[in-house]
Protein backbone atom coordinates (compact mmCIF):
# COMPACT_ATOMS: atom_id res chain seq x y z
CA UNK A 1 0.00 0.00 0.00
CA UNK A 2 2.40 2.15 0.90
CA UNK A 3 4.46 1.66 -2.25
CA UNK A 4 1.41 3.20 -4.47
CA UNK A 5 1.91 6.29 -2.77
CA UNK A 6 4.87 6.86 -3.47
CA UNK A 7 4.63 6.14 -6.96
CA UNK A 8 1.86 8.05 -7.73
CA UNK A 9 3.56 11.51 -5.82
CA UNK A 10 7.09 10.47 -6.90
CA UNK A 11 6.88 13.58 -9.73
CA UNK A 12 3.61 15.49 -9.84
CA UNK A 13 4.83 17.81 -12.22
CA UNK A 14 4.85 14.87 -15.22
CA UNK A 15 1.44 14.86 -14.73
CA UNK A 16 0.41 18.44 -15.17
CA UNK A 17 1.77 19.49 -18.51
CA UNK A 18 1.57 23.16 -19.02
CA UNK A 19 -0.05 24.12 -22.55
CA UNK A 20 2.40 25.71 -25.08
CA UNK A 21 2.11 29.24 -24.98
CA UNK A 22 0.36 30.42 -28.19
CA UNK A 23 2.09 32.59 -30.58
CA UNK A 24 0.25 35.69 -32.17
CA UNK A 25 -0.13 35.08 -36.07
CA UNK A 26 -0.28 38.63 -37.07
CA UNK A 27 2.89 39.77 -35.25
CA UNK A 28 5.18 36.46 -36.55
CA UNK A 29 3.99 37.19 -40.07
CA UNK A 30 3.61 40.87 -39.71
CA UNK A 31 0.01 40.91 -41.22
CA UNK A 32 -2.33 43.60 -41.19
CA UNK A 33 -6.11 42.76 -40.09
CA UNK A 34 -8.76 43.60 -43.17
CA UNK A 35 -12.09 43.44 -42.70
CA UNK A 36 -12.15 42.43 -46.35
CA UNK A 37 -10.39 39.16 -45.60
CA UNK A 38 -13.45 37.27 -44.48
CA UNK A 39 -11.35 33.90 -44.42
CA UNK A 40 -9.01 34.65 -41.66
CA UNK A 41 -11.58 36.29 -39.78
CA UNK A 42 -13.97 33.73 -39.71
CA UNK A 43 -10.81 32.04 -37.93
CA UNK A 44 -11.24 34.01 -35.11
CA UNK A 45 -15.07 33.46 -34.80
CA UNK A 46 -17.03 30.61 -33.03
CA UNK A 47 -19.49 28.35 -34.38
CA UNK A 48 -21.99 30.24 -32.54
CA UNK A 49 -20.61 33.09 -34.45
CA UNK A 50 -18.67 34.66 -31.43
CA UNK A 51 -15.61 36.64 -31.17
CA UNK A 52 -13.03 34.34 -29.36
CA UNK A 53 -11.24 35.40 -26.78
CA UNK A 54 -7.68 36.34 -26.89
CA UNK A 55 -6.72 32.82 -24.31
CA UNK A 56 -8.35 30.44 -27.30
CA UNK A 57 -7.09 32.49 -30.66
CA UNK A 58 -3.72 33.16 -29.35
CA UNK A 59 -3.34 36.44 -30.17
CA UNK A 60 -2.23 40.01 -28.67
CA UNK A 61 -4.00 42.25 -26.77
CA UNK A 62 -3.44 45.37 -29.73
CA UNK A 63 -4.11 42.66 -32.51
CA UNK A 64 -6.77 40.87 -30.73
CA UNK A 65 -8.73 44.74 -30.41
CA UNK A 66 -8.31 45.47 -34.29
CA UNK A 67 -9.76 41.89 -34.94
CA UNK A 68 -12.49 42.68 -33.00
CA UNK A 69 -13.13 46.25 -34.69
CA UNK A 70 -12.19 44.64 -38.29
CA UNK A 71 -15.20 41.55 -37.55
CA UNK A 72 -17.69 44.18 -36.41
CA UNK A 73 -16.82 46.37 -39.59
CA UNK A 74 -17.30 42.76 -41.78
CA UNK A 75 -20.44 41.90 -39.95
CA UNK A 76 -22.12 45.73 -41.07
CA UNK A 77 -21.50 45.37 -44.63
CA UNK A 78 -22.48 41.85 -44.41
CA UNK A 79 -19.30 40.05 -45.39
CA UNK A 80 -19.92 38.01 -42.05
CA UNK A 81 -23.04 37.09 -40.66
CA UNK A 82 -23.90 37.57 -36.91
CA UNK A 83 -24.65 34.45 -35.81
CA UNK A 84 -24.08 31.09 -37.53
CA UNK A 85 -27.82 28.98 -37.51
């Protein structure tokens, strides 16, 4: 009995892997956001037809707000829809 325990706490960091932090697309590549580029915004949009958040798309805080202005300027000429039934 006593022998389980230690092998289950002998290293208890092996079993919490941390993630890989995520890399921001449009700073690696040095891209500019469009709203006219409806197929990497629809990237960044749930099925649902959310914005994701910055934690799930991997991106910057100054890219991840001109994503969000260039989707909202896509949705109001229509080039994306607002949700996705």
């Amino acid at each position: 009995m006593d022998s389980k325990k230690q092998a289950r706490s002998e290293n208890p960091a092996a079993r919490y892997k941390r993630p890989r932090k995520k890399v921001c697309n449009f700073c690696v590549d040095k891209l500019e956001i469009d709203y006219k580029d409806v197929n990497r915004l629809s990237k960044y949009i749930s099925e649902r037809g959310k914005i994701l958040p910055r934690r799930m798309s991997g991106v910057c805080a100054k890219h991840q707000r001109e994503l969000t202005r260039e989707i909202k300027r896509a949705r109001q000429i229509a080039l994306l829809p607002f949700s996705k039934d």
